[in-house]
N, C-alpha and C. Protein backbone atom coordinates (compact mmCIF):
# COMPACT_ATOMS: atom_id res chain seq x y z
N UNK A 1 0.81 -1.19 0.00
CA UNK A 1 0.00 0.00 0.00
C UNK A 1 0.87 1.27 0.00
N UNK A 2 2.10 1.35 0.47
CA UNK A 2 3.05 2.35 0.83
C UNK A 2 3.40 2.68 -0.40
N UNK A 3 3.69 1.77 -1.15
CA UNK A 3 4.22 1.57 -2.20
C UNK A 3 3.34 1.59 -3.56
N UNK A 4 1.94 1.68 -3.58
CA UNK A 4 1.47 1.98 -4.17
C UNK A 4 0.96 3.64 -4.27
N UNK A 5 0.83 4.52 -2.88
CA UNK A 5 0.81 5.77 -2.41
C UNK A 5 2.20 6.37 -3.03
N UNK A 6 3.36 6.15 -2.99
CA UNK A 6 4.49 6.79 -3.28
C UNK A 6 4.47 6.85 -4.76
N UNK A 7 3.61 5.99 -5.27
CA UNK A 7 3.94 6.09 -6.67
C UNK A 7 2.89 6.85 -8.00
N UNK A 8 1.62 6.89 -6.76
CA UNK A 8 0.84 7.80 -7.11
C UNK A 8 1.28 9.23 -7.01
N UNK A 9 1.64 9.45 -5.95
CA UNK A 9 2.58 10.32 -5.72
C UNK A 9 3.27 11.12 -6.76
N UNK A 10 4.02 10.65 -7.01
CA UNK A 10 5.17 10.79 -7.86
C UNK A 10 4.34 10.76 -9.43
N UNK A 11 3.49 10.05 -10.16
CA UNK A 11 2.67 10.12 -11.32
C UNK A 11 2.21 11.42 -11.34
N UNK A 12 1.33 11.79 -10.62
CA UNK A 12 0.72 12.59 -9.89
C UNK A 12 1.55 14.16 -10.47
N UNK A 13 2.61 14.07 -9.49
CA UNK A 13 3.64 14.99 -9.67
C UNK A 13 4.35 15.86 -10.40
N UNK A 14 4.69 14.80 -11.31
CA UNK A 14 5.68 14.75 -12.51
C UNK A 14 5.15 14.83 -13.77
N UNK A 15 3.90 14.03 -13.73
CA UNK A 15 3.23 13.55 -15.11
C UNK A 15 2.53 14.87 -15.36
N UNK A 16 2.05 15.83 -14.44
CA UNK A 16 1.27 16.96 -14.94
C UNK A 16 1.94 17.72 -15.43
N UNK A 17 3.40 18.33 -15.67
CA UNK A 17 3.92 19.22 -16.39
C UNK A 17 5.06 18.52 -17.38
N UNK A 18 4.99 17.13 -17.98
CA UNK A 18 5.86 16.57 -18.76
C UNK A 18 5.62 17.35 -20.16
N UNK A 19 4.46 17.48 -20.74
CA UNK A 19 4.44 17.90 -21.81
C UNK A 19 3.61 19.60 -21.97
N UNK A 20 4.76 19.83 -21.01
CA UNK A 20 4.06 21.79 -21.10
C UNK A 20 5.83 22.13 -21.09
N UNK A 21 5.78 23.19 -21.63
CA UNK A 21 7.32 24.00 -21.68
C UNK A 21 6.81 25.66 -21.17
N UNK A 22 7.79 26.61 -20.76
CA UNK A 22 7.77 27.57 -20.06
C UNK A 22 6.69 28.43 -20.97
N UNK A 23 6.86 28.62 -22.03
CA UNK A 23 6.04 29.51 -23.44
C UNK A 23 4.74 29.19 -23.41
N UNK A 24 4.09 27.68 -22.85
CA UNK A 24 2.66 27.79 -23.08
C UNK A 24 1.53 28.32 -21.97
N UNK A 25 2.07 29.18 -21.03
CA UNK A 25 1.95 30.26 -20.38
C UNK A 25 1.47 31.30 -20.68
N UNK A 26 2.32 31.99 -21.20
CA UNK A 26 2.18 33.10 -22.13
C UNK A 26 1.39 33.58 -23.00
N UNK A 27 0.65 32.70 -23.68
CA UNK A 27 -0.03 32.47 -25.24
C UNK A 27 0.63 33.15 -25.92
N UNK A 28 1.80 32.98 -26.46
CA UNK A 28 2.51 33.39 -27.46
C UNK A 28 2.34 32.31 -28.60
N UNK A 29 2.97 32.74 -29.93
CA UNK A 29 3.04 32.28 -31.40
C UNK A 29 4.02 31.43 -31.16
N UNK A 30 4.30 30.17 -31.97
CA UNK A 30 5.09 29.92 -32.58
C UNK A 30 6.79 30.72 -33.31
N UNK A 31 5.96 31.57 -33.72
CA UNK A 31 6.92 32.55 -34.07
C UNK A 31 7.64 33.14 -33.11
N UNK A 32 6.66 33.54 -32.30
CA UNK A 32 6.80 34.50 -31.21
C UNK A 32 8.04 33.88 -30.74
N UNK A 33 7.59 32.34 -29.89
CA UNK A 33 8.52 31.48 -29.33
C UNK A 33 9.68 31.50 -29.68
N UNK A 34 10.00 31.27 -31.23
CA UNK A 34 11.30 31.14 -31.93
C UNK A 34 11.68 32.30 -31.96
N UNK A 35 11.14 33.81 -31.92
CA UNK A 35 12.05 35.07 -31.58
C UNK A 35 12.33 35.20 -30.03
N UNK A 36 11.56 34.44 -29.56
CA UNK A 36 12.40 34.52 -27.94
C UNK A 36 13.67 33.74 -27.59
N UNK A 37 13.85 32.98 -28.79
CA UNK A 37 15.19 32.03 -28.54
C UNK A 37 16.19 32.76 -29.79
N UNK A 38 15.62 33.74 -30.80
CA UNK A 38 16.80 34.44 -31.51
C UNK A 38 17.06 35.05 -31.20
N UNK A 39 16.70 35.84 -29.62
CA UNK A 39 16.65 37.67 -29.61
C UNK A 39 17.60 37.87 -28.97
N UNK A 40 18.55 38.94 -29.21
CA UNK A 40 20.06 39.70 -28.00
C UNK A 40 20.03 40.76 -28.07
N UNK A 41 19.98 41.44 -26.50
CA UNK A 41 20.17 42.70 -26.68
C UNK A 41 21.75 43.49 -26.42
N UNK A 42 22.02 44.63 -26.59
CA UNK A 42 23.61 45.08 -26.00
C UNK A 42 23.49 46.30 -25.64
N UNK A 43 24.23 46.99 -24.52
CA UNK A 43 24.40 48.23 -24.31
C UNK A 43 25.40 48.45 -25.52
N UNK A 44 25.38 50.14 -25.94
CA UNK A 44 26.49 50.51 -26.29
C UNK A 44 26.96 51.35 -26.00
N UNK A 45 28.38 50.95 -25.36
CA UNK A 45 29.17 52.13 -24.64
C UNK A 45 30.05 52.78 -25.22
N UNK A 46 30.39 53.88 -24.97
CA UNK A 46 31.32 54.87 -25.42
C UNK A 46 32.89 54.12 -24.76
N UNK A 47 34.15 55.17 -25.44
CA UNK A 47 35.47 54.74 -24.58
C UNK A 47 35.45 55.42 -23.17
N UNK A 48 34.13 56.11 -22.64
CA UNK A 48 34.16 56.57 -21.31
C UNK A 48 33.37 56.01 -20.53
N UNK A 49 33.11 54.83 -20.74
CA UNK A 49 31.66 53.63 -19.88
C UNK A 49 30.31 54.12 -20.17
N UNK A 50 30.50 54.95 -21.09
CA UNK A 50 28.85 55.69 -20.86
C UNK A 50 27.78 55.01 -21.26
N UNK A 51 26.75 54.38 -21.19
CA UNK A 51 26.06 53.80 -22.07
C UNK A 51 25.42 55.27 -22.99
N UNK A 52 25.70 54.89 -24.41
CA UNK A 52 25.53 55.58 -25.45
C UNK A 52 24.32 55.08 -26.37
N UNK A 53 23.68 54.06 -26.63
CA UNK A 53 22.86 53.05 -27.08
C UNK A 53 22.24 52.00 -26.24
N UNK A 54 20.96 51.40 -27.18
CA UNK A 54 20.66 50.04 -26.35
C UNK A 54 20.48 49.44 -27.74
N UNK A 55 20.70 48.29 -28.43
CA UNK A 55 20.41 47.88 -29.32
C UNK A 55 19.61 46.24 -29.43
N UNK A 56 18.87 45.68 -29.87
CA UNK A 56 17.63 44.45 -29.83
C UNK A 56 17.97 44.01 -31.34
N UNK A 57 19.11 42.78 -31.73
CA UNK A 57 18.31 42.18 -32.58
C UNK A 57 17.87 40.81 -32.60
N UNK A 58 16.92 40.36 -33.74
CA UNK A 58 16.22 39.09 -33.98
C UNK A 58 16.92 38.33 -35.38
N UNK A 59 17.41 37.28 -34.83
CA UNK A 59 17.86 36.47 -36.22
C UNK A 59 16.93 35.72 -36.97
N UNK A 60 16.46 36.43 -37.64
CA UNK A 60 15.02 35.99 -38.75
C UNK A 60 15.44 34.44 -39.22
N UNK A 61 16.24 34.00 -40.05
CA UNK A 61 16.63 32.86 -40.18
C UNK A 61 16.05 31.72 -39.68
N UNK A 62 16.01 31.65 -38.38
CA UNK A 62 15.83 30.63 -37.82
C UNK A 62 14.04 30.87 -37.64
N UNK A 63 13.48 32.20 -37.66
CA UNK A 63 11.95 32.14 -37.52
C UNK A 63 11.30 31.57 -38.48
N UNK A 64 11.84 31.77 -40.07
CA UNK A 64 10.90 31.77 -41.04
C UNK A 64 12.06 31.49 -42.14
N UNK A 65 12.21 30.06 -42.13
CA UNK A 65 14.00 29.85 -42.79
C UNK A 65 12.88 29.68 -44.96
N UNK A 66 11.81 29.00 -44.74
CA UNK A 66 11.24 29.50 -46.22
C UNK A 66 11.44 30.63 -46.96
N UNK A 67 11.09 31.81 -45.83
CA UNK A 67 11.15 33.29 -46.67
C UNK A 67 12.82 33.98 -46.46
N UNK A 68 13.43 33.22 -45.12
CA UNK A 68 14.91 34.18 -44.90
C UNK A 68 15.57 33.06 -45.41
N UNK A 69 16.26 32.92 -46.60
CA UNK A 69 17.07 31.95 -46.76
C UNK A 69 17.89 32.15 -47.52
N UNK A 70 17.68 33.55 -48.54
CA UNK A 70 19.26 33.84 -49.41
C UNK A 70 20.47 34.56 -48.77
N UNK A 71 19.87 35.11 -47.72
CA UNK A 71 20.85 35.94 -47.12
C UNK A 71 21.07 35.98 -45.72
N UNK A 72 20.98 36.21 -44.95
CA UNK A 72 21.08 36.47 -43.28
C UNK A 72 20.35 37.85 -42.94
N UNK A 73 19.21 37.78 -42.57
CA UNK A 73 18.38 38.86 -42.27
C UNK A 73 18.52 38.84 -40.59
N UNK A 74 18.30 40.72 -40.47
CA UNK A 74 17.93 40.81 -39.24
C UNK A 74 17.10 42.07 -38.84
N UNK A 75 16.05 41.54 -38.01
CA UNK A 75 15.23 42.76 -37.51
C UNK A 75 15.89 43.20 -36.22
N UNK A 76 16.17 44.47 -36.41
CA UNK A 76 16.97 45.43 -35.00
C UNK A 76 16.16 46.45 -34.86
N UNK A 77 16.62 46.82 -33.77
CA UNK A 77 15.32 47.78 -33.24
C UNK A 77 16.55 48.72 -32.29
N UNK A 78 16.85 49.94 -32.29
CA UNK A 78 17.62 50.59 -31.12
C UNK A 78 17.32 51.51 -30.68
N UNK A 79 17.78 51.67 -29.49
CA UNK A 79 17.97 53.53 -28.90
C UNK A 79 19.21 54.37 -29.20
N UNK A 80 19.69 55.74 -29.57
CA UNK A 80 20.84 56.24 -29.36
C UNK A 80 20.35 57.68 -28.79
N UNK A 81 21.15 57.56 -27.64
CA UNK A 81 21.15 58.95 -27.08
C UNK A 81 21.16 60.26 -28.38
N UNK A 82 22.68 60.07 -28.82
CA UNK A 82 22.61 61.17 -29.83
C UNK A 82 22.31 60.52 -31.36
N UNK A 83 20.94 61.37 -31.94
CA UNK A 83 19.72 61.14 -32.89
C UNK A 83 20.97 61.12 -33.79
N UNK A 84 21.94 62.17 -33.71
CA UNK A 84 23.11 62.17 -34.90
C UNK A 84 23.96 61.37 -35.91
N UNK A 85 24.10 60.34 -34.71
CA UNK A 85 25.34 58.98 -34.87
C UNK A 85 24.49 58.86 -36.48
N UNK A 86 25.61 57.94 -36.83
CA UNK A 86 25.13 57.53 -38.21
C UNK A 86 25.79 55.95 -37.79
N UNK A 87 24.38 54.93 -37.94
CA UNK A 87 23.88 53.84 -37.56
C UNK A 87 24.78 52.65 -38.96
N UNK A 88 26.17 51.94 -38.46
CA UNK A 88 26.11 51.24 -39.67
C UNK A 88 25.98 49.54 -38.84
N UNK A 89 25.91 48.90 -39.98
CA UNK A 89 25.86 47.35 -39.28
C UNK A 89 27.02 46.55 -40.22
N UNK A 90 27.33 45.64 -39.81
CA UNK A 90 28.60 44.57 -40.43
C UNK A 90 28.05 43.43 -39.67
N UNK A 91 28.27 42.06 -40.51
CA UNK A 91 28.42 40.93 -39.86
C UNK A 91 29.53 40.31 -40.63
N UNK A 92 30.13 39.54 -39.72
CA UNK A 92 31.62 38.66 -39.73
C UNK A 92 32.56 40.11 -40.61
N UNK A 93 32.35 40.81 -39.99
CA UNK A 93 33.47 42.34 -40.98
C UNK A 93 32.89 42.81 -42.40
N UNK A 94 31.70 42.12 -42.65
CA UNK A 94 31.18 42.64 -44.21
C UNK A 94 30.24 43.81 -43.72
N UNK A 95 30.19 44.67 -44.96
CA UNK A 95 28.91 45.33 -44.82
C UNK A 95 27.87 45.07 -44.80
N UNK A 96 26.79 45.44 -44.22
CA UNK A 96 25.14 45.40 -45.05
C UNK A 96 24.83 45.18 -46.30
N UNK A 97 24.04 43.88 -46.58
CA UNK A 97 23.76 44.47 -47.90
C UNK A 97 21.99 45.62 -48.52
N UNK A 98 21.28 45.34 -47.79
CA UNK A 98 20.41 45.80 -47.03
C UNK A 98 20.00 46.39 -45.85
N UNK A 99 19.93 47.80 -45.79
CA UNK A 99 19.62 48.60 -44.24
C UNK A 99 18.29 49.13 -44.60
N UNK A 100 16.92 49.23 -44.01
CA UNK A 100 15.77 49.46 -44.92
C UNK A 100 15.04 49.48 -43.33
N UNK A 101 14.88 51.12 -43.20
CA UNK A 101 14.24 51.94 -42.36
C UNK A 101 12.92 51.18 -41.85
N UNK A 102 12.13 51.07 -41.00
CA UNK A 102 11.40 50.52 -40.84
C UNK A 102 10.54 51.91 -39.57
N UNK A 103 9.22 51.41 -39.84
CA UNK A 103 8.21 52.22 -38.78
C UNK A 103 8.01 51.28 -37.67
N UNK A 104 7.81 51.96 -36.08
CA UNK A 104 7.30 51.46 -35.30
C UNK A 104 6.62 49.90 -35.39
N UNK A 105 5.37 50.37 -35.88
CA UNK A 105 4.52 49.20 -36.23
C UNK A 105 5.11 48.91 -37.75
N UNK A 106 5.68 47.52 -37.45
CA UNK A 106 6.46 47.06 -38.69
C UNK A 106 5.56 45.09 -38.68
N UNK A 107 5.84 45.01 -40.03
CA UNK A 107 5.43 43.53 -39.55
C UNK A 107 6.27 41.99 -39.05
N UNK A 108 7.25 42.94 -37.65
CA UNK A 108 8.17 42.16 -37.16
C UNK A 108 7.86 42.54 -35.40
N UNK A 109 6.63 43.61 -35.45
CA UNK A 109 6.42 44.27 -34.58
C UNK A 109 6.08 43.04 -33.56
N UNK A 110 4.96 42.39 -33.82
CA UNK A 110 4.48 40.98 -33.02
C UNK A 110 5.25 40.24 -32.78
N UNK A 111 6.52 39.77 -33.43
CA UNK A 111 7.68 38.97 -32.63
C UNK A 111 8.39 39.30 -31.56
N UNK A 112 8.58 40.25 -31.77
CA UNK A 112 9.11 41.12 -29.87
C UNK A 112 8.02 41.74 -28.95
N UNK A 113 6.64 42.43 -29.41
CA UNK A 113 5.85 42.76 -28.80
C UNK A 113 6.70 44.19 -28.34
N UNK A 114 6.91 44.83 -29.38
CA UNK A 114 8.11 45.87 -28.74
C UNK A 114 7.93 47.16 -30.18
N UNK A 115 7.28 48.44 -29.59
CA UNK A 115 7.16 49.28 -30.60
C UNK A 115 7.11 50.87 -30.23
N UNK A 116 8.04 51.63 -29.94
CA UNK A 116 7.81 52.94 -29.42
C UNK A 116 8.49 54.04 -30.50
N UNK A 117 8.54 54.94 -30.25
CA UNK A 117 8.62 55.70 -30.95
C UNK A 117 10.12 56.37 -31.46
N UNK A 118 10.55 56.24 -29.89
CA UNK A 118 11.90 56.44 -30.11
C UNK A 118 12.85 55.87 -30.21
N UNK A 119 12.54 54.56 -30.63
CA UNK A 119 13.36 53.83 -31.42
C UNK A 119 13.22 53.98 -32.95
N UNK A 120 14.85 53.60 -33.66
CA UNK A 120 14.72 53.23 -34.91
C UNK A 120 14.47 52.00 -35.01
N UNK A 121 14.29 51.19 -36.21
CA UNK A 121 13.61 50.17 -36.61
C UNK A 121 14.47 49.23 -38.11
N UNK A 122 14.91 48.86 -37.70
CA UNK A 122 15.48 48.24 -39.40
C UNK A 122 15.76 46.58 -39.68
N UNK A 123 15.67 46.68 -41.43
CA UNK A 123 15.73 45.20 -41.16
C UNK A 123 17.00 45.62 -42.19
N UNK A 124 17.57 44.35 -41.87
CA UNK A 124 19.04 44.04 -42.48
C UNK A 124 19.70 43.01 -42.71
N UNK A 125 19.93 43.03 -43.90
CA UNK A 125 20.44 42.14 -44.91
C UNK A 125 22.17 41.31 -45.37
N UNK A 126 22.05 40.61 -45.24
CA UNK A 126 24.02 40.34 -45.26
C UNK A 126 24.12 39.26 -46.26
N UNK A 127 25.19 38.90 -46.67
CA UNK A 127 25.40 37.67 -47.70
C UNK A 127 25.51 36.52 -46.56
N UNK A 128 24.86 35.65 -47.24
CA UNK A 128 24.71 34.41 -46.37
C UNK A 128 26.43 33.82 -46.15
N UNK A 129 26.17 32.89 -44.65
CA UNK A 129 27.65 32.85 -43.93
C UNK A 129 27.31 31.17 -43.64
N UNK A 130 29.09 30.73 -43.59
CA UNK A 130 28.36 29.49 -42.90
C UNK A 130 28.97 29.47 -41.98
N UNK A 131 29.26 30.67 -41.08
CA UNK A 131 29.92 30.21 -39.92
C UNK A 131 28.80 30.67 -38.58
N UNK A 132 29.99 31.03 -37.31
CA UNK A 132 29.34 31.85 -36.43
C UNK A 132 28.71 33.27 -36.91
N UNK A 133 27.65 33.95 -36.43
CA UNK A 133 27.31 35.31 -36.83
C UNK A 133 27.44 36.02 -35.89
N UNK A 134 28.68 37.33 -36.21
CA UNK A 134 29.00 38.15 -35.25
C UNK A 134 28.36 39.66 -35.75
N UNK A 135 27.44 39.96 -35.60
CA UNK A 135 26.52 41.19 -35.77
C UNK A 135 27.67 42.60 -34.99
N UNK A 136 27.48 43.50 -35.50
CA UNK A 136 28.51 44.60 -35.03
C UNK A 136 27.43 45.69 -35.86
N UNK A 137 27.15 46.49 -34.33
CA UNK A 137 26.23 47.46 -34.68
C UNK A 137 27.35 49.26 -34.49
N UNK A 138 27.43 50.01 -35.32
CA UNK A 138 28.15 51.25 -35.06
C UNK A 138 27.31 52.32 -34.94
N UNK A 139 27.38 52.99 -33.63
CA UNK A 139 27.00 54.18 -33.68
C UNK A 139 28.18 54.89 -33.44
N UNK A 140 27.88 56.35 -34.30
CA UNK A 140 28.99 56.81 -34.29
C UNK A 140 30.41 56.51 -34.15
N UNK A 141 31.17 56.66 -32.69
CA UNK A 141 31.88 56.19 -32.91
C UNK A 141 32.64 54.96 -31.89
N UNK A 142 31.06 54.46 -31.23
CA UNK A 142 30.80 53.55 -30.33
C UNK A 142 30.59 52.51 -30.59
N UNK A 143 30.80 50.95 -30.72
CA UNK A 143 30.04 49.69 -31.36
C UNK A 143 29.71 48.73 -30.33
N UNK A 144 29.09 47.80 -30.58
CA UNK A 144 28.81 46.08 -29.75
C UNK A 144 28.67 45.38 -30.95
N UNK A 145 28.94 44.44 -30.25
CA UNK A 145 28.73 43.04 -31.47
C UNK A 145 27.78 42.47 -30.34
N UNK A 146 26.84 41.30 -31.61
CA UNK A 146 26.16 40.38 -30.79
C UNK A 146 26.82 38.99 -31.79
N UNK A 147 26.50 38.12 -30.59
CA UNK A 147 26.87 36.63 -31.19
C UNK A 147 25.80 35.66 -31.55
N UNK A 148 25.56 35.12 -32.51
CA UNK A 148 24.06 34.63 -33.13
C UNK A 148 24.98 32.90 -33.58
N UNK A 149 24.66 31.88 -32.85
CA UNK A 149 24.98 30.69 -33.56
C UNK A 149 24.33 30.08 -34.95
N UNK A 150 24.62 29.82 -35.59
CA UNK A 150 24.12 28.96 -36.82
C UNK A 150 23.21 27.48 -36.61
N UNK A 151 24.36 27.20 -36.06
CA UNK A 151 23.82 25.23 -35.98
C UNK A 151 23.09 24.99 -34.27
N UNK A 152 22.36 25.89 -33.77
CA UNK A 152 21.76 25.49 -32.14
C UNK A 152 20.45 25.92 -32.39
């Protein structure tokens, strides 16, 4: 009987959250889900610690690999203190091949749930890589890189 109690127990226990994961909580998308596992954000600091930026991007690739698949897309979203900087992007040391302004409400808006005003908005384009993706965002004359794996 002990032994049948301990094991109810334990069924009981265990068996009610085997097939739930943290996301079905939330009621989020599919999509949604897979931009919560592409997304990095970075301060960007000046050579005086300052934080100078905040920058958010999403590695499209892995959301929607049908429509992102000639190139390495990314939806970024930032803040910069000074409106001035002139905003470039590089991945693995190449340029952009695509930088393409984007509004608030964009239709990348629902994957982050993230849309204000004073942010810029862009999606961006690179020649496809087969390695690691090291994203390097420049403001002015401040940068961060983010690190985006390929094969995880």
């Amino acid at each position: 009987m002990k032994f049948i109690s301990i094991l109810v127990f334990f069924i009981i226990t265990f068996g009610g959250c085997a097939q739930k994961n943290a996301f079905e909580r939330f009621h989020i998308s599919k999509s949604q889900e897979l931009a919560e596992d592409n997304i990095q954000s970075s301060k960007v600091v000046n050579e005086k610690a300052e934080v100078v930026g905040i920058v958010t991007a999403v590695y499209l690739n892995k959301i929607n690999p049908k429509i992102y698949k000639d190139y390495e897309y990314f939806y970024i979203y930032l803040y910069a203190k000074n409106k001035n900087d002139i905003i470039n992007f590089s991945l693995n040391g190449m340029p952009a091949l695509l930088a393409e302004d984007l509004s608030a409400k964009n239709e990348f808006t629902l994957l982050t749930s993230f849309a204000s005003k004073w942010n810029q908005y862009y999606l961006v384009g690179f020649a496809k890589q087969q390695e690691t993706l090291h994203l390097n965002i420049q403001m002015g004359q401040s940068s961060t890189t983010l690190v985006f794996k390929q094969n995880q």
